[in-house]
Protein backbone atom coordinates (compact mmCIF):
# COMPACT_ATOMS: atom_id res chain seq x y z
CA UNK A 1 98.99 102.68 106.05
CA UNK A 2 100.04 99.42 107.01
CA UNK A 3 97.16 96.43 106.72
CA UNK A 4 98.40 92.91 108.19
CA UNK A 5 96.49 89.83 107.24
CA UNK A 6 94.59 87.08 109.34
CA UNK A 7 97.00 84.73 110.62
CA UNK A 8 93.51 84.26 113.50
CA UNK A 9 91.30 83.98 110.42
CA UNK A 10 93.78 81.30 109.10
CA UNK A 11 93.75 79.18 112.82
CA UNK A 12 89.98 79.50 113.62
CA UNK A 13 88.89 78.58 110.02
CA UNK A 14 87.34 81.61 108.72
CA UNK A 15 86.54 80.85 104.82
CA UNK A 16 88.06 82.22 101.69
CA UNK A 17 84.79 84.11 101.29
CA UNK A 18 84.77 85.83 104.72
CA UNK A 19 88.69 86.71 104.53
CA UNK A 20 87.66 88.75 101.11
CA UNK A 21 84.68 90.34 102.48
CA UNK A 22 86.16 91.52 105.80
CA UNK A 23 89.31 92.46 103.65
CA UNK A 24 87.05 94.45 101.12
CA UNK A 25 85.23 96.06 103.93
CA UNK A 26 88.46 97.23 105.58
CA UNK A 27 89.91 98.70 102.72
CA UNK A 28 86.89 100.34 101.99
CA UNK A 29 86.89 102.02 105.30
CA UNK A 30 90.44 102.83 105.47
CA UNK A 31 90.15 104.51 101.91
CA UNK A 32 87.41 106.48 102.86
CA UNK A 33 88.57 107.33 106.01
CA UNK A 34 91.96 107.96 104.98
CA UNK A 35 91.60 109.20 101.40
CA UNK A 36 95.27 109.84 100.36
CA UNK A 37 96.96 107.37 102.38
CA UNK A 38 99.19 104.79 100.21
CA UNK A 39 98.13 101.32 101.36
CA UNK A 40 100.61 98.58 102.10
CA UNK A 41 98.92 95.03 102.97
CA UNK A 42 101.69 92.34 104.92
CA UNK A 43 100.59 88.74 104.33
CA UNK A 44 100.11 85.98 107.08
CA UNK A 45 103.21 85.05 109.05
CA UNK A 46 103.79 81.08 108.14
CA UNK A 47 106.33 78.50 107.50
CA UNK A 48 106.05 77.78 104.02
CA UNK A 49 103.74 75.42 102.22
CA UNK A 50 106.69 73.20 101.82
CA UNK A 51 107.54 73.51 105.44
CA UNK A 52 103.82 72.88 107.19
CA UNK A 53 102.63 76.03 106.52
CA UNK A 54 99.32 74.57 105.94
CA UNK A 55 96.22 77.50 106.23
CA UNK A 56 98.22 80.42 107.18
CA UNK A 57 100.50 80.14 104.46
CA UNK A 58 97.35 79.96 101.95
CA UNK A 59 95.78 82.73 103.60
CA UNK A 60 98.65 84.69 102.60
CA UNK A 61 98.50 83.35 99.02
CA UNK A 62 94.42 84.33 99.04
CA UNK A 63 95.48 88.04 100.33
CA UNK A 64 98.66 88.45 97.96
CA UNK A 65 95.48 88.19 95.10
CA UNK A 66 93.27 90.18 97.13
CA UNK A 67 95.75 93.17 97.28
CA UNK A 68 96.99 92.64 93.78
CA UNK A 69 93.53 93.20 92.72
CA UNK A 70 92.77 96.22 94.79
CA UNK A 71 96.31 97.71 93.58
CA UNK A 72 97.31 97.81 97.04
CA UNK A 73 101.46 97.19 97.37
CA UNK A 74 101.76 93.46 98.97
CA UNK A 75 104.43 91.78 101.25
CA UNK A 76 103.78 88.10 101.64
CA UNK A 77 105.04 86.97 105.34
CA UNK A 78 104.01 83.65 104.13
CA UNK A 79 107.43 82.04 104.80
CA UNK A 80 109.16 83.91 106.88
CA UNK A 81 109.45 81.43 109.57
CA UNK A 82 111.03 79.22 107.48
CA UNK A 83 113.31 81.24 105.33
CA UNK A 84 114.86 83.30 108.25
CA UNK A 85 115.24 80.57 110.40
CA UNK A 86 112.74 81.45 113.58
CA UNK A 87 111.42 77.83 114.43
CA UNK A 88 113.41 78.55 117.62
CA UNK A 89 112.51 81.54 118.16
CA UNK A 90 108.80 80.66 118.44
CA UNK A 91 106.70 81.33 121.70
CA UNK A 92 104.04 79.14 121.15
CA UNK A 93 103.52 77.42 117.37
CA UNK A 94 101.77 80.72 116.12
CA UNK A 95 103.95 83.82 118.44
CA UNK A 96 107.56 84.98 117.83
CA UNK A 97 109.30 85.33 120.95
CA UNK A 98 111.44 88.97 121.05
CA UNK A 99 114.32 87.60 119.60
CA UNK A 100 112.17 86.54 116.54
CA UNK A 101 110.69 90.04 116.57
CA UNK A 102 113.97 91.51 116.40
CA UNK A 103 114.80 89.40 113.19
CA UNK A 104 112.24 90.35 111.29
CA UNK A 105 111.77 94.13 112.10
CA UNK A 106 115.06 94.14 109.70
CA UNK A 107 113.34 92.07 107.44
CA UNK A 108 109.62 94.03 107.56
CA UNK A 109 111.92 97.32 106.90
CA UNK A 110 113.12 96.25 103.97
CA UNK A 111 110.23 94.77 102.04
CA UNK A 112 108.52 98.14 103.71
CA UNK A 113 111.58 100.50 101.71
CA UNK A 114 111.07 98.06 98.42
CA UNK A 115 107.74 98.65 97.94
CA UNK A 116 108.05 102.57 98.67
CA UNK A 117 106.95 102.99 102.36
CA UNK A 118 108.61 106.06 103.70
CA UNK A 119 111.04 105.93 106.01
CA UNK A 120 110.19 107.15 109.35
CA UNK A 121 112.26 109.98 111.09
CA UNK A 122 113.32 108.60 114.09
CA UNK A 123 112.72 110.83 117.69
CA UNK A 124 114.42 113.83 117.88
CA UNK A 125 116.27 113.07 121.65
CA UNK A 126 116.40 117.07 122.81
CA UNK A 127 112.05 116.95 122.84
């Protein structure tokens, strides 16, 4: 089960505090809802802190902790923007337009295979 963090908690100000508790409250439900499901948590899609990355990036910092502490596998998004080059393939300052979606579905299946998601069988065409 894939759990994606608050880039919305990061841009309407939610604090530190709240992003654990609704975090911890999540997991718990998931777990208990899903009892032998392996959890994956993907950090907050940013710039960089060196690159204006500003809240979201430490949002994804705060939830790289949070799942570290919860043993849950992390992938921090927390650069991404910066690192694989989307600034122009931004809708808005916060959306990826589908070009920038098609970049990083490459780069989301990879850090999924690192950390040991299964890879998903793809449609059989004759059903």
């Amino acid at each position: 089960m894939v759990i994606e963090g608050g880039g919305n908690d990061a841009t309407h100000g939610a604090t530190d505090t709240a992003i654990i508790a609704n975090a911890t409250r999540l997991v718990k439900d998931l777990k208990a809802s899903y009892p032998d499901a392996k959890f994956i948590m993907v950090g907050t899609l940013a710039r960089g802190a060196n690159y204006g990355g500003g809240r979201r990036t430490e949002v994804d910092t705060l939830l790289r902790h949070f799942a570290n502490d919860q043993g849950i596998a992390f992938i921090s998004a927390g650069d991404w923007i910066t690192r694989y080059g989307l600034g122009t393939h931004m809708a808005d300052s916060v959306h990826l337009k589908p070009a920038g979606h098609k970049i990083l579905t490459d780069v989301l299946a990879a850090q999924l295979t690192s950390v040991g998601a299964p890879h998903a069988k793809p449609a059989d065409p004759a059903s």
